[in-house]
PDB file of N, CA and C in Angstrom:
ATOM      1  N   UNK A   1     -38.590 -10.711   8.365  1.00  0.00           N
ATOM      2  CA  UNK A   1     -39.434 -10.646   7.193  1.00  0.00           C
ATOM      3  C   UNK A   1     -38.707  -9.855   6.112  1.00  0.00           C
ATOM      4  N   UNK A   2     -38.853 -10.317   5.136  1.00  0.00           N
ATOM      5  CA  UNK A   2     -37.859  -9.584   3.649  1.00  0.00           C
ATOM      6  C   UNK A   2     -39.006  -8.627   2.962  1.00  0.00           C
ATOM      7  N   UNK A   3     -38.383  -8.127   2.270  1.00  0.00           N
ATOM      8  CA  UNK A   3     -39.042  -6.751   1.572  1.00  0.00           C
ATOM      9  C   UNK A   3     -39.885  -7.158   0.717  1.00  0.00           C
ATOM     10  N   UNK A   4     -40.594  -7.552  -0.371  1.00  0.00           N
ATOM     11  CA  UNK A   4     -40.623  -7.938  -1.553  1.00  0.00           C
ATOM     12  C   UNK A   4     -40.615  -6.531  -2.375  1.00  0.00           C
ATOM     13  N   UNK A   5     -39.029  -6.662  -3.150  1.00  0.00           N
ATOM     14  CA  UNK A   5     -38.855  -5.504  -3.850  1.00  0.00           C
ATOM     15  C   UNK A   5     -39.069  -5.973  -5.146  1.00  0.00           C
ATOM     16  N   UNK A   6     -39.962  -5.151  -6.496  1.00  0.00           N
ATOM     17  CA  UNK A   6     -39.968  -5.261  -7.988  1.00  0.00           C
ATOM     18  C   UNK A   6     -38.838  -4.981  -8.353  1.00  0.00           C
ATOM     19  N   UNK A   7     -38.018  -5.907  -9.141  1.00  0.00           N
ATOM     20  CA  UNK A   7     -36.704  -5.416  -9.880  1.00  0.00           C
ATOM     21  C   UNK A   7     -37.404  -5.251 -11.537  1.00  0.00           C
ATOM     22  N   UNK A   8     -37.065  -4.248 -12.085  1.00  0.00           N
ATOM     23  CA  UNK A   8     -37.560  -4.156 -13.618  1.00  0.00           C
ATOM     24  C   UNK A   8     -36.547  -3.831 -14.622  1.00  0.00           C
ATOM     25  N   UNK A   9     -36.407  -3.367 -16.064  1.00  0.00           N
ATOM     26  CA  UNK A   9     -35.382  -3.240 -16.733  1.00  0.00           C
ATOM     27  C   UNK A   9     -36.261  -2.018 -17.335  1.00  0.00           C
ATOM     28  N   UNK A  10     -34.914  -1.301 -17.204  1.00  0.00           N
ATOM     29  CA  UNK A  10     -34.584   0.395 -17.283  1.00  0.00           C
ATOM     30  C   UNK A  10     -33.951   0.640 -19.067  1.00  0.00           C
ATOM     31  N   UNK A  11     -34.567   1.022 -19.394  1.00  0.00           N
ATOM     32  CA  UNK A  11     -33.449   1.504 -20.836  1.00  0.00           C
ATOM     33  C   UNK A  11     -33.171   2.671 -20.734  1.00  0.00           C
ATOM     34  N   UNK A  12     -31.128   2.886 -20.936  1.00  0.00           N
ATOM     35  CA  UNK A  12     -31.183   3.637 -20.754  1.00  0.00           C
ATOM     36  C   UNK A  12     -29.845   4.424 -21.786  1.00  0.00           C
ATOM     37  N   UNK A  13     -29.476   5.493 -22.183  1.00  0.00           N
ATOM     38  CA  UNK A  13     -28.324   5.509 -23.467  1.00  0.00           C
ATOM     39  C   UNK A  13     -27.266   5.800 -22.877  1.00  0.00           C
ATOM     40  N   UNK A  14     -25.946   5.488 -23.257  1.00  0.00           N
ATOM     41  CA  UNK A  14     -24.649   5.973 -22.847  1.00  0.00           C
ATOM     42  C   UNK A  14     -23.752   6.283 -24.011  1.00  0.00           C
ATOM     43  N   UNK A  15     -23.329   7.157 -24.305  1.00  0.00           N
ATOM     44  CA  UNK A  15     -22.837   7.320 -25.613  1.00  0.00           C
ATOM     45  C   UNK A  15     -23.197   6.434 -26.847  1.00  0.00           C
ATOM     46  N   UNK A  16     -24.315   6.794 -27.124  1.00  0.00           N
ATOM     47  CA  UNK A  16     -25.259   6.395 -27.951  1.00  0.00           C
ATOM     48  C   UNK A  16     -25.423   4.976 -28.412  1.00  0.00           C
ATOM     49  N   UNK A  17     -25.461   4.310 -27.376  1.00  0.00           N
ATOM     50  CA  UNK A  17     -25.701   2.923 -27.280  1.00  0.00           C
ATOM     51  C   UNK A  17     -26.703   2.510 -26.255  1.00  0.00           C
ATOM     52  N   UNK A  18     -27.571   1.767 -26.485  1.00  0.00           N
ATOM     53  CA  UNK A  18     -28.981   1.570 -25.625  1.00  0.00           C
ATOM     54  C   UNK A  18     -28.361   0.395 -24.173  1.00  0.00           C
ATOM     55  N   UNK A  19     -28.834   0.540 -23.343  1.00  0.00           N
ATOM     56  CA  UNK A  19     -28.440  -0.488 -22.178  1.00  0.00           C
ATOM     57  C   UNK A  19     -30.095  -1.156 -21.547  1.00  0.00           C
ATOM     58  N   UNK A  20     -30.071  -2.328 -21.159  1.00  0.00           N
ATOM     59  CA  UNK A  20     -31.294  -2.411 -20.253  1.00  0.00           C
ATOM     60  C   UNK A  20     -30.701  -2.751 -19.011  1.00  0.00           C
ATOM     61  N   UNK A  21     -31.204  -1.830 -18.001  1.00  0.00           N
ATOM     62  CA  UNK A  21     -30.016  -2.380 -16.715  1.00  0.00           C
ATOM     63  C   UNK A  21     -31.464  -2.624 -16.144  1.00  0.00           C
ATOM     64  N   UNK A  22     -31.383  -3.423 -14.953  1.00  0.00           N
ATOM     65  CA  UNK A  22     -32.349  -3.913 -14.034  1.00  0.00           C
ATOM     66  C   UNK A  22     -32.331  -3.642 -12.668  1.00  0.00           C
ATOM     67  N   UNK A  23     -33.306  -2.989 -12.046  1.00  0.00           N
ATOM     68  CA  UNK A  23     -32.964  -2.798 -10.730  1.00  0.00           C
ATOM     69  C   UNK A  23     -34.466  -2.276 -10.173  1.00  0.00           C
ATOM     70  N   UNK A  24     -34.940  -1.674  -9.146  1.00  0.00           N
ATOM     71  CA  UNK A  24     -35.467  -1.491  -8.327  1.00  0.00           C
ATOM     72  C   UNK A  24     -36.372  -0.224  -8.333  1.00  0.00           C
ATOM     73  N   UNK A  25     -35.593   0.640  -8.686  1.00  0.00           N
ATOM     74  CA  UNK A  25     -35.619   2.304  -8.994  1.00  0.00           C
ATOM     75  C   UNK A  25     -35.075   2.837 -10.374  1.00  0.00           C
ATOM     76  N   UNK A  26     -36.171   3.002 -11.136  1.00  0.00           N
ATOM     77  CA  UNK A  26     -35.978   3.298 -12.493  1.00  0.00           C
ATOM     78  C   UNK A  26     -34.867   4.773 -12.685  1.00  0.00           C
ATOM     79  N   UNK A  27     -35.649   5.879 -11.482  1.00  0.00           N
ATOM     80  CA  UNK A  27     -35.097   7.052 -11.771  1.00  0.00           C
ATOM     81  C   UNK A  27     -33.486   6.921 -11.402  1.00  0.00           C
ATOM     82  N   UNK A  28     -33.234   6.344 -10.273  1.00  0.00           N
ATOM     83  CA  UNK A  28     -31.815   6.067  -9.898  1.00  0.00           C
ATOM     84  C   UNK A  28     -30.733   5.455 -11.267  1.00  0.00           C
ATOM     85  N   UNK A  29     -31.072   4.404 -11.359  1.00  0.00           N
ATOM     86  CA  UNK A  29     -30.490   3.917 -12.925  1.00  0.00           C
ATOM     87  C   UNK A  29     -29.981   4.851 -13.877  1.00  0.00           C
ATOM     88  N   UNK A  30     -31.487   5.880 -14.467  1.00  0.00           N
ATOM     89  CA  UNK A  30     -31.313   6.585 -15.286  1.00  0.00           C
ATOM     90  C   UNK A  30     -30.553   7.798 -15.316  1.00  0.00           C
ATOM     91  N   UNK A  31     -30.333   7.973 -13.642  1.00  0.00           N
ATOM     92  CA  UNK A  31     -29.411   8.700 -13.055  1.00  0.00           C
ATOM     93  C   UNK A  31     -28.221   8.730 -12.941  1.00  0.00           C
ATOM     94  N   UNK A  32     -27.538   7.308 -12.594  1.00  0.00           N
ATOM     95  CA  UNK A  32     -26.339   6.445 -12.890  1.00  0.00           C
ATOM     96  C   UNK A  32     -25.755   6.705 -14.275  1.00  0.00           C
ATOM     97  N   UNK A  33     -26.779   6.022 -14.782  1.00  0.00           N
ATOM     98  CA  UNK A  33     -26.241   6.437 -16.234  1.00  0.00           C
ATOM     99  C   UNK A  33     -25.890   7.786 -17.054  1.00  0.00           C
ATOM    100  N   UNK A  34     -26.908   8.597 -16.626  1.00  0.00           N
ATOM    101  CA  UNK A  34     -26.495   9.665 -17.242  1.00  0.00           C
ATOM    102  C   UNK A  34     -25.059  10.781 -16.614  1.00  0.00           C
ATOM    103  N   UNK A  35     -24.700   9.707 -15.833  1.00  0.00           N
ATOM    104  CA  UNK A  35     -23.338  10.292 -14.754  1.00  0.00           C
ATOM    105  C   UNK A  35     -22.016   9.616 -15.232  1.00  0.00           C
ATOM    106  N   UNK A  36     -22.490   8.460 -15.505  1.00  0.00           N
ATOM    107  CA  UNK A  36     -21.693   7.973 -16.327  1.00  0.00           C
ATOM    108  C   UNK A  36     -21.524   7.890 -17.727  1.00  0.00           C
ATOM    109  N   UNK A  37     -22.423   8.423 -18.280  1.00  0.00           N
ATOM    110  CA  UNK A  37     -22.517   9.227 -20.108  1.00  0.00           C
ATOM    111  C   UNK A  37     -22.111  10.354 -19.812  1.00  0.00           C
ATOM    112  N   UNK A  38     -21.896  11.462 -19.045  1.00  0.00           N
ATOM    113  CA  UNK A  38     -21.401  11.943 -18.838  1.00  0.00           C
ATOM    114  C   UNK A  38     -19.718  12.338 -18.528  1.00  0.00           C
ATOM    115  N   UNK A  39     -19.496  11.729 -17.406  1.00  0.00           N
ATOM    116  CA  UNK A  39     -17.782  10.840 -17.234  1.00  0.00           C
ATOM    117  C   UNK A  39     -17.027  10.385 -18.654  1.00  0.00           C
ATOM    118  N   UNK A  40     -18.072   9.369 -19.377  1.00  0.00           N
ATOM    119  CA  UNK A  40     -17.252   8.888 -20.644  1.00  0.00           C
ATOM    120  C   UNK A  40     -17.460  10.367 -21.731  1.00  0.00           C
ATOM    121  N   UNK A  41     -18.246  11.400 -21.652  1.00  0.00           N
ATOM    122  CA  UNK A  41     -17.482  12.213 -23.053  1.00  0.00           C
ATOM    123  C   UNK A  41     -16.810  13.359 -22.682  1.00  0.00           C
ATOM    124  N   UNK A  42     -16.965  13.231 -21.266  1.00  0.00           N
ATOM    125  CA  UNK A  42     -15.580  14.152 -20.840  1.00  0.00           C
ATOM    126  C   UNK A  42     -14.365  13.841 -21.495  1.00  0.00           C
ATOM    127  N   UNK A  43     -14.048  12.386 -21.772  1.00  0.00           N
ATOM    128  CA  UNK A  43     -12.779  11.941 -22.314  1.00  0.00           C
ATOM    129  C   UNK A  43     -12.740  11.664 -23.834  1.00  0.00           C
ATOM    130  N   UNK A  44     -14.163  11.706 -24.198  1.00  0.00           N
ATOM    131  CA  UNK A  44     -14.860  11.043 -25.779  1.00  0.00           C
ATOM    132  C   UNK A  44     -14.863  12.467 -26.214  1.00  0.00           C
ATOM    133  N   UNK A  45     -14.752  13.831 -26.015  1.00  0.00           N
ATOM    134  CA  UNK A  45     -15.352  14.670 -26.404  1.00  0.00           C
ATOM    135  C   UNK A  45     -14.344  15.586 -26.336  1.00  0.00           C
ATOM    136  N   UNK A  46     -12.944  15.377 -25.924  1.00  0.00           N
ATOM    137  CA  UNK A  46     -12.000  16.128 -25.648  1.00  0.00           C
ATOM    138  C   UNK A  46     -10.903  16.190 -27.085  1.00  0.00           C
ATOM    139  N   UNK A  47     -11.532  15.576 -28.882  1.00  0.00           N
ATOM    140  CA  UNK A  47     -11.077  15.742 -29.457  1.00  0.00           C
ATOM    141  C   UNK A  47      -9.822  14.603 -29.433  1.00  0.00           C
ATOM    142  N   UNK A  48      -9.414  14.232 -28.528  1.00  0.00           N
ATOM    143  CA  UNK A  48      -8.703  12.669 -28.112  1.00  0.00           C
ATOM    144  C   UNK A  48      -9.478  11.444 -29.199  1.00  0.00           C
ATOM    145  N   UNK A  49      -8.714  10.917 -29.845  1.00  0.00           N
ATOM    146  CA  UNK A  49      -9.589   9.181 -30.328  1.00  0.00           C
ATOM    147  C   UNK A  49      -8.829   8.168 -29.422  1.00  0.00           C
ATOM    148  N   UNK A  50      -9.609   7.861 -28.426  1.00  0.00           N
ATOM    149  CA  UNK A  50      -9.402   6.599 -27.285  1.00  0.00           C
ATOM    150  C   UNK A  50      -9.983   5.181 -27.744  1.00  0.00           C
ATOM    151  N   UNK A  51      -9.245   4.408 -27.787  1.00  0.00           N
ATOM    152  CA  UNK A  51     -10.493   3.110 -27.786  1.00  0.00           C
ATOM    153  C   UNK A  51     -11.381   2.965 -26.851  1.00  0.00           C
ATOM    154  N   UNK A  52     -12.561   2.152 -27.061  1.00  0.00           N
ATOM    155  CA  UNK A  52     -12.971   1.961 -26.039  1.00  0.00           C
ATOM    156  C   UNK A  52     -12.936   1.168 -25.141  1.00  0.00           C
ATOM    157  N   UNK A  53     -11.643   0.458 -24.938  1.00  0.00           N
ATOM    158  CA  UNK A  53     -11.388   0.137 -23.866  1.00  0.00           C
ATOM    159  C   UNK A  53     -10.414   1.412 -23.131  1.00  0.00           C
ATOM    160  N   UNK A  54      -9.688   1.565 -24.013  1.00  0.00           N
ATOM    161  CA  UNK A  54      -8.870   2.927 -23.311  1.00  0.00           C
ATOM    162  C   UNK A  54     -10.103   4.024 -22.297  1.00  0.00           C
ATOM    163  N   UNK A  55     -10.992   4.177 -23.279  1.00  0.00           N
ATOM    164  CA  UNK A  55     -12.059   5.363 -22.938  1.00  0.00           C
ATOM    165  C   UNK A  55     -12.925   4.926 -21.517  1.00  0.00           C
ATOM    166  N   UNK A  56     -13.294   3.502 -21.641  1.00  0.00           N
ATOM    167  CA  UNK A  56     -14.055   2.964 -19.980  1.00  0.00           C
ATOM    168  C   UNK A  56     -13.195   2.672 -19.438  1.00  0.00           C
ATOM    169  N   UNK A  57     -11.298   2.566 -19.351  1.00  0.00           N
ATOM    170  CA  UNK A  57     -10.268   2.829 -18.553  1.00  0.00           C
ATOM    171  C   UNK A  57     -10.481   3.955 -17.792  1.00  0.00           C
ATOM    172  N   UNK A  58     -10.025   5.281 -18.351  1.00  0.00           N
ATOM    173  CA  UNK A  58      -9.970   6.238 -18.179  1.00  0.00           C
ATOM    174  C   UNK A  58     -11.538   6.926 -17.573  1.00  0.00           C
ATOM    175  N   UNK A  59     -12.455   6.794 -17.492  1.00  0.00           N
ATOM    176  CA  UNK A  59     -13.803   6.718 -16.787  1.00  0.00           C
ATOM    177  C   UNK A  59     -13.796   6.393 -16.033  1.00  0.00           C
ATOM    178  N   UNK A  60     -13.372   4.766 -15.860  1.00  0.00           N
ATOM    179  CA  UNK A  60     -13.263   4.452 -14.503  1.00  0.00           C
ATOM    180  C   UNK A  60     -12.163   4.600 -13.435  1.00  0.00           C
ATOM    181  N   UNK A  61     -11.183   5.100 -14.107  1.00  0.00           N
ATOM    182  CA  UNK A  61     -10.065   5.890 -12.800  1.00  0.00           C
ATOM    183  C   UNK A  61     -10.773   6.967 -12.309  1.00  0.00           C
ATOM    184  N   UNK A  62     -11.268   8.080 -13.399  1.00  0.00           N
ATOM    185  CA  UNK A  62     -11.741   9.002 -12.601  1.00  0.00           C
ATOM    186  C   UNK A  62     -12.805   9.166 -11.922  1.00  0.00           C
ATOM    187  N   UNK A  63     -13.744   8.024 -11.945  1.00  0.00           N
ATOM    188  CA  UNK A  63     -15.018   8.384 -10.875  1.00  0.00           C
ATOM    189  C   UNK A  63     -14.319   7.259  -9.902  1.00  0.00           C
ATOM    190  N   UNK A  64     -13.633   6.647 -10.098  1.00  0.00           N
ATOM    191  CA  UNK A  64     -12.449   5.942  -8.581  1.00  0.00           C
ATOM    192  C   UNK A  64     -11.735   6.786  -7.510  1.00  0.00           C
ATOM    193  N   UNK A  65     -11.035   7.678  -8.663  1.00  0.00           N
ATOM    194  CA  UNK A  65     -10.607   8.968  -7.891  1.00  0.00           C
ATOM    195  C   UNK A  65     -11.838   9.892  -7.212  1.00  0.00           C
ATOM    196  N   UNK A  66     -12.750   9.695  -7.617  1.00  0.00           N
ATOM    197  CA  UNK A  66     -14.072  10.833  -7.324  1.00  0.00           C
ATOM    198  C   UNK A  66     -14.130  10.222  -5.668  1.00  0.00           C
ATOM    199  N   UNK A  67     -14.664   8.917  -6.229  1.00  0.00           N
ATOM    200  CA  UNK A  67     -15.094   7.767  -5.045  1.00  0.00           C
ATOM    201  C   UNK A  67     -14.056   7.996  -3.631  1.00  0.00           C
ATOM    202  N   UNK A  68     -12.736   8.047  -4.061  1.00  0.00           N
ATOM    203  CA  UNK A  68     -11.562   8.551  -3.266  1.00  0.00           C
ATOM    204  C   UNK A  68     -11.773   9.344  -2.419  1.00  0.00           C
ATOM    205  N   UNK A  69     -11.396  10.401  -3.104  1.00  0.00           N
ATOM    206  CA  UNK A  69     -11.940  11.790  -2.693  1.00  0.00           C
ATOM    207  C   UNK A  69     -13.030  11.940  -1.537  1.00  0.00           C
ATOM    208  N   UNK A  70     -14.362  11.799  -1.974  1.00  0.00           N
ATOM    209  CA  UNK A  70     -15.335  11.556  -1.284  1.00  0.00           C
ATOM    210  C   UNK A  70     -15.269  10.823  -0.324  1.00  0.00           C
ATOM    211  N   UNK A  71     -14.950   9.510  -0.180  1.00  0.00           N
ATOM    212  CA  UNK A  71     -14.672   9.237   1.198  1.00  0.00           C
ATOM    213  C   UNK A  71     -13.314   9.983   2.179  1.00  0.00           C
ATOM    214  N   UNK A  72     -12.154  10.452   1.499  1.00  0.00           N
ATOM    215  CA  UNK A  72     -11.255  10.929   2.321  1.00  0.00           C
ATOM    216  C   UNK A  72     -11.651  12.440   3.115  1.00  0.00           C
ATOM    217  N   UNK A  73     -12.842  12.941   2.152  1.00  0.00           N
ATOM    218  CA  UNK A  73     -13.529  14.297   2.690  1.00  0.00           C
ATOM    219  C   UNK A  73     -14.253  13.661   3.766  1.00  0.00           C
ATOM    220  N   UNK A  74     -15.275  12.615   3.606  1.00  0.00           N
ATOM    221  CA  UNK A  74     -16.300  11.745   4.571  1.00  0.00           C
ATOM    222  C   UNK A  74     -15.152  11.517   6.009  1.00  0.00           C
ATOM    223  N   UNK A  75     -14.166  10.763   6.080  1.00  0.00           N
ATOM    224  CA  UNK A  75     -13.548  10.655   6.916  1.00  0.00           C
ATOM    225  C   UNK A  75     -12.639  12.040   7.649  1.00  0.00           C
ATOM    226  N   UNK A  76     -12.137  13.047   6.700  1.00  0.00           N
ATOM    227  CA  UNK A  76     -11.831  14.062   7.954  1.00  0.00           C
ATOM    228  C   UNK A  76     -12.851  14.554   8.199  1.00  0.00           C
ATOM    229  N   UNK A  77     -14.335  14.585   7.484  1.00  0.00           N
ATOM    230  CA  UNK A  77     -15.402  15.537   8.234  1.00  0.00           C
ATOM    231  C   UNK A  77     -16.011  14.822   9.597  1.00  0.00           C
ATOM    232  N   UNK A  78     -15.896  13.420   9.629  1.00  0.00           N
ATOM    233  CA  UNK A  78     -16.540  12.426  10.511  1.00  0.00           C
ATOM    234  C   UNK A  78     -15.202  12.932  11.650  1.00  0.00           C
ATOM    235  N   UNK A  79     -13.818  12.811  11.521  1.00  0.00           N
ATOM    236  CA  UNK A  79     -12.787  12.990  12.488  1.00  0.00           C
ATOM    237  C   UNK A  79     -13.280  14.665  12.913  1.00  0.00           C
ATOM    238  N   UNK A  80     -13.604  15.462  12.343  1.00  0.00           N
ATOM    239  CA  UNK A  80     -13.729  16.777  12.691  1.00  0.00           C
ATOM    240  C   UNK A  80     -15.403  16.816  14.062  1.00  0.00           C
ATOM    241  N   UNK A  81     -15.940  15.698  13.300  1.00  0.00           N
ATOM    242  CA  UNK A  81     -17.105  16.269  14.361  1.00  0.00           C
ATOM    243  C   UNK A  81     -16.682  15.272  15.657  1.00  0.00           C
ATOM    244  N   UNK A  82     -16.984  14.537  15.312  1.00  0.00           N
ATOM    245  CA  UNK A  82     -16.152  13.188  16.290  1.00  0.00           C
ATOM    246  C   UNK A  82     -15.343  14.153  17.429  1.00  0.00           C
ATOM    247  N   UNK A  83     -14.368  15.007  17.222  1.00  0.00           N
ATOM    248  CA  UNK A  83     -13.664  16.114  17.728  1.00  0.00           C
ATOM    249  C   UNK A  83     -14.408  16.904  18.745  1.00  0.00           C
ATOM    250  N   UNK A  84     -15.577  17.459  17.890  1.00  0.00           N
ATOM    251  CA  UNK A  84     -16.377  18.177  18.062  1.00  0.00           C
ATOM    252  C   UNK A  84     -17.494  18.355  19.109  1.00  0.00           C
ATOM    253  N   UNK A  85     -17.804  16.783  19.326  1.00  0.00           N
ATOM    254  CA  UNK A  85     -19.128  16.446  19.679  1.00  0.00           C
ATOM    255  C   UNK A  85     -17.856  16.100  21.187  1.00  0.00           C
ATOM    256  N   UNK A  86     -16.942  15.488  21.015  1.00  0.00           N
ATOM    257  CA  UNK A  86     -16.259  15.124  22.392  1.00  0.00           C
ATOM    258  C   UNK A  86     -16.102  16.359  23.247  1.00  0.00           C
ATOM    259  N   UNK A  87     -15.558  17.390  22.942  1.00  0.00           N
ATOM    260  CA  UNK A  87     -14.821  18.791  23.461  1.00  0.00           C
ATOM    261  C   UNK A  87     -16.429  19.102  23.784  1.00  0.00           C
ATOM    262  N   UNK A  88     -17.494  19.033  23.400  1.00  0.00           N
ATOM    263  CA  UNK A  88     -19.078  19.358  23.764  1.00  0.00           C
ATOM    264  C   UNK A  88     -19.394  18.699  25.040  1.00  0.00           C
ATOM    265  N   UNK A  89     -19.168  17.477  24.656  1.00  0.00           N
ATOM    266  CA  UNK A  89     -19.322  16.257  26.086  1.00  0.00           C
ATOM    267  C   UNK A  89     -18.517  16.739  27.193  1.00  0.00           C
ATOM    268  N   UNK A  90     -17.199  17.091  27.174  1.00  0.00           N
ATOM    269  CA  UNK A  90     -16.149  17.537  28.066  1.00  0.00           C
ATOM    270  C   UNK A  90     -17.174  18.961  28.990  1.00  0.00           C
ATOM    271  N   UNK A  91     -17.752  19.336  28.196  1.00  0.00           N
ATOM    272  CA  UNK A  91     -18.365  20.848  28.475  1.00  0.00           C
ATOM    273  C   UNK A  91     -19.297  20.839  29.438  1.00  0.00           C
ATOM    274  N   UNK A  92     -20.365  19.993  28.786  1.00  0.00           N
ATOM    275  CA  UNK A  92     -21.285  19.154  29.040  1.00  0.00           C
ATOM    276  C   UNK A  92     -21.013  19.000  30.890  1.00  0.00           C
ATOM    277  N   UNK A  93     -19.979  17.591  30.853  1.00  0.00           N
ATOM    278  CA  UNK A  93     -19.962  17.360  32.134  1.00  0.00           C
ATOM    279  C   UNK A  93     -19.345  18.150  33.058  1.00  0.00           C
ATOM    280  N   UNK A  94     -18.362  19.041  32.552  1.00  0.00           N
ATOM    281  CA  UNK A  94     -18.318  19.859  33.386  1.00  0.00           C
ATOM    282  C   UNK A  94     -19.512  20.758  34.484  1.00  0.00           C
ATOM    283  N   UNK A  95     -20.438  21.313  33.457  1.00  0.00           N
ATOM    284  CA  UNK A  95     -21.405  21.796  33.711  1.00  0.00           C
ATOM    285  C   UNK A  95     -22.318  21.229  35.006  1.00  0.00           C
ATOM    286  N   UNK A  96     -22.203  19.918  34.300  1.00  0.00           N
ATOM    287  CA  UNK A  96     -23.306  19.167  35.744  1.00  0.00           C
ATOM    288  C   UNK A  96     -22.436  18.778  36.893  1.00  0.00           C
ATOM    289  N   UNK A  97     -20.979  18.260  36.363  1.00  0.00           N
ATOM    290  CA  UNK A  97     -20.741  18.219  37.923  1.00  0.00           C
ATOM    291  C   UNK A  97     -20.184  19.511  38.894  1.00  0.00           C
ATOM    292  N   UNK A  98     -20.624  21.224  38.013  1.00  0.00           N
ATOM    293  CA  UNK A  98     -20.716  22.267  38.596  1.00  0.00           C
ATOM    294  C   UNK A  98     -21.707  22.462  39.017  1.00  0.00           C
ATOM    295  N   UNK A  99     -23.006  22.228  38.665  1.00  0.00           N
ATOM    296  CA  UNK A  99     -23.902  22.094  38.984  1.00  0.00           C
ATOM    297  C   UNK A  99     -24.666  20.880  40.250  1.00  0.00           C
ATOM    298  N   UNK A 100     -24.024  20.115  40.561  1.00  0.00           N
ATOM    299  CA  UNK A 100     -24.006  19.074  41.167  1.00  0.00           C
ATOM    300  C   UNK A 100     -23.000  19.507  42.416  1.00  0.00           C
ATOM    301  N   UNK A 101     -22.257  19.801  42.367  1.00  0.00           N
ATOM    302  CA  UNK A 101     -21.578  20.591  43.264  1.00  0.00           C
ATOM    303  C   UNK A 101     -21.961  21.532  44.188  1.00  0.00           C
ATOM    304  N   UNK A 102     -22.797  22.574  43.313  1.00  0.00           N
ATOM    305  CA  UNK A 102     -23.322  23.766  44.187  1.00  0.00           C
ATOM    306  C   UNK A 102     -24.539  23.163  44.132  1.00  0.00           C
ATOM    307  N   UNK A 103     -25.763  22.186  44.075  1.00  0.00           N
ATOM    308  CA  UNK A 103     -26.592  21.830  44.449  1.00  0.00           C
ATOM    309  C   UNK A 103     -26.477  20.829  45.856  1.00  0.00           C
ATOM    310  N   UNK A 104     -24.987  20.086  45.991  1.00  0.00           N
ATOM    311  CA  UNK A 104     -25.152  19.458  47.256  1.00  0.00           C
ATOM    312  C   UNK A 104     -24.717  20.747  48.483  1.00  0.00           C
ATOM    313  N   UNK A 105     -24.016  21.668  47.854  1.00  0.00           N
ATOM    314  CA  UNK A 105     -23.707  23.145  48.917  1.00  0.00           C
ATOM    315  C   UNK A 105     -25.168  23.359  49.277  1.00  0.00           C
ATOM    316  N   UNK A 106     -25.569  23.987  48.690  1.00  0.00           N
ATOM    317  CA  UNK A 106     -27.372  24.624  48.598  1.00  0.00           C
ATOM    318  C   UNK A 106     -28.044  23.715  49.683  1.00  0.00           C
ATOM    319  N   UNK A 107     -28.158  22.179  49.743  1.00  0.00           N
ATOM    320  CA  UNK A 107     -28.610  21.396  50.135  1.00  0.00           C
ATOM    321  C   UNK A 107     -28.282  21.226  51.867  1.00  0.00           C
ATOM    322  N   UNK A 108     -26.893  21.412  52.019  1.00  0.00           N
ATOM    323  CA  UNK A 108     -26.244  21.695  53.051  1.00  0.00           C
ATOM    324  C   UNK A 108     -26.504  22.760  54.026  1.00  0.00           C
ATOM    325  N   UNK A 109     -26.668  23.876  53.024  1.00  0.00           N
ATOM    326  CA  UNK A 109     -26.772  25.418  54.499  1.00  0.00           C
ATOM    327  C   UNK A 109     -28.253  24.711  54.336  1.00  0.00           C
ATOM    328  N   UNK A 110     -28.930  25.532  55.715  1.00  0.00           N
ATOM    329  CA  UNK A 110     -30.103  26.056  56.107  1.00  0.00           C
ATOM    330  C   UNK A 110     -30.840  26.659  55.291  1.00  0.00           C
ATOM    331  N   UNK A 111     -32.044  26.253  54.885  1.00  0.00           N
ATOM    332  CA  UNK A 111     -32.622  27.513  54.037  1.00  0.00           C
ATOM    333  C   UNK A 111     -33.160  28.672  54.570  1.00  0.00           C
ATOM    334  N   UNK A 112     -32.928  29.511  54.438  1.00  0.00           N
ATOM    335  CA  UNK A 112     -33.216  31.191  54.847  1.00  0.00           C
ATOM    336  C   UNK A 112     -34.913  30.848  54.483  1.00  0.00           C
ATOM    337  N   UNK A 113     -35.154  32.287  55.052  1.00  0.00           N
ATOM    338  CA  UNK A 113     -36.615  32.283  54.889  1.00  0.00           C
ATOM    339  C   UNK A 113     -36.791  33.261  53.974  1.00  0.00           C
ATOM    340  N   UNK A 114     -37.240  33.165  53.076  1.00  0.00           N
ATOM    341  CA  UNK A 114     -37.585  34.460  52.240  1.00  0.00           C
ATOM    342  C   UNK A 114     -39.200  35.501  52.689  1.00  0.00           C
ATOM    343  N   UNK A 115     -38.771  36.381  52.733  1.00  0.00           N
ATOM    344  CA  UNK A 115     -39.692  37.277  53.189  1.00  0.00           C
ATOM    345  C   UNK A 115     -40.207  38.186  51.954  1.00  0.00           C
ATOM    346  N   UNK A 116     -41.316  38.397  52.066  1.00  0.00           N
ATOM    347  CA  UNK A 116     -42.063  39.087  50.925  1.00  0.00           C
ATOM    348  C   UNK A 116     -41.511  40.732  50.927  1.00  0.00           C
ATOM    349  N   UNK A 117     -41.153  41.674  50.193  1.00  0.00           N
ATOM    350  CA  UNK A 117     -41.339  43.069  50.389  1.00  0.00           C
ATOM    351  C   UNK A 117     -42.107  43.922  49.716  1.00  0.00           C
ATOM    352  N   UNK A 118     -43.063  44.399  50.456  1.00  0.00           N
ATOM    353  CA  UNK A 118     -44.009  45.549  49.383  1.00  0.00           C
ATOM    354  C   UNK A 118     -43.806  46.255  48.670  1.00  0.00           C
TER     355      UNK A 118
END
């Protein structure tokens, strides 16, 4: 069974030009955008005159590089636990088959009688 999701159109500004983007989640959009109005006057605002193709060049290398980044952090943090969670497991079974061990001993002697003391 499929979702039935409302797609609607968002207005929203990017260096002072109006956009209607369409999607699902108004606040997300307006969020997008203002990340990316952001990104572009980092480079618009640096006293630089870029065209604007130069200027959504240069925007889009650097939230590419961002994008980069972020996954190369995502992947050693995933290799770090991955690491992590194994050397746990190693621990882990140790434990039970120490435990498994001295439970078939236990099982073996005689059980004593335990006696109460006043």
């Amino acid at each position: 069974m499929t979702e039935n999701k409302t797609k609607r159109a968002t207005q929203v500004n990017i260096l002072g030009n109006e956009y209607h983007l369409v999607g699902e989640n108004d606040s997300h959009l307006r969020l997008l955008a203002q990340y990316v109005d952001g990104q572009l006057r980092t480079y618009n605002d640096n006293g630089n005159s870029y065209s604007n193709e130069s200027l959504a060049i240069l925007t889009c290398l650097n939230i590419a590089d961002q994008l980069y980044n972020q996954k190369k952090e995502y992947h050693l943090f995933a290799a770090d636990m991955t690491e992590s969670i194994s050397t746990l497991l190693t621990k882990i079974n140790r434990i039970l088959d120490y435990i498994r061990q001295n439970d078939a001993v236990l099982k073996a002697k005689p059980q004593e009688a335990v006696t109460a003391q006043p």
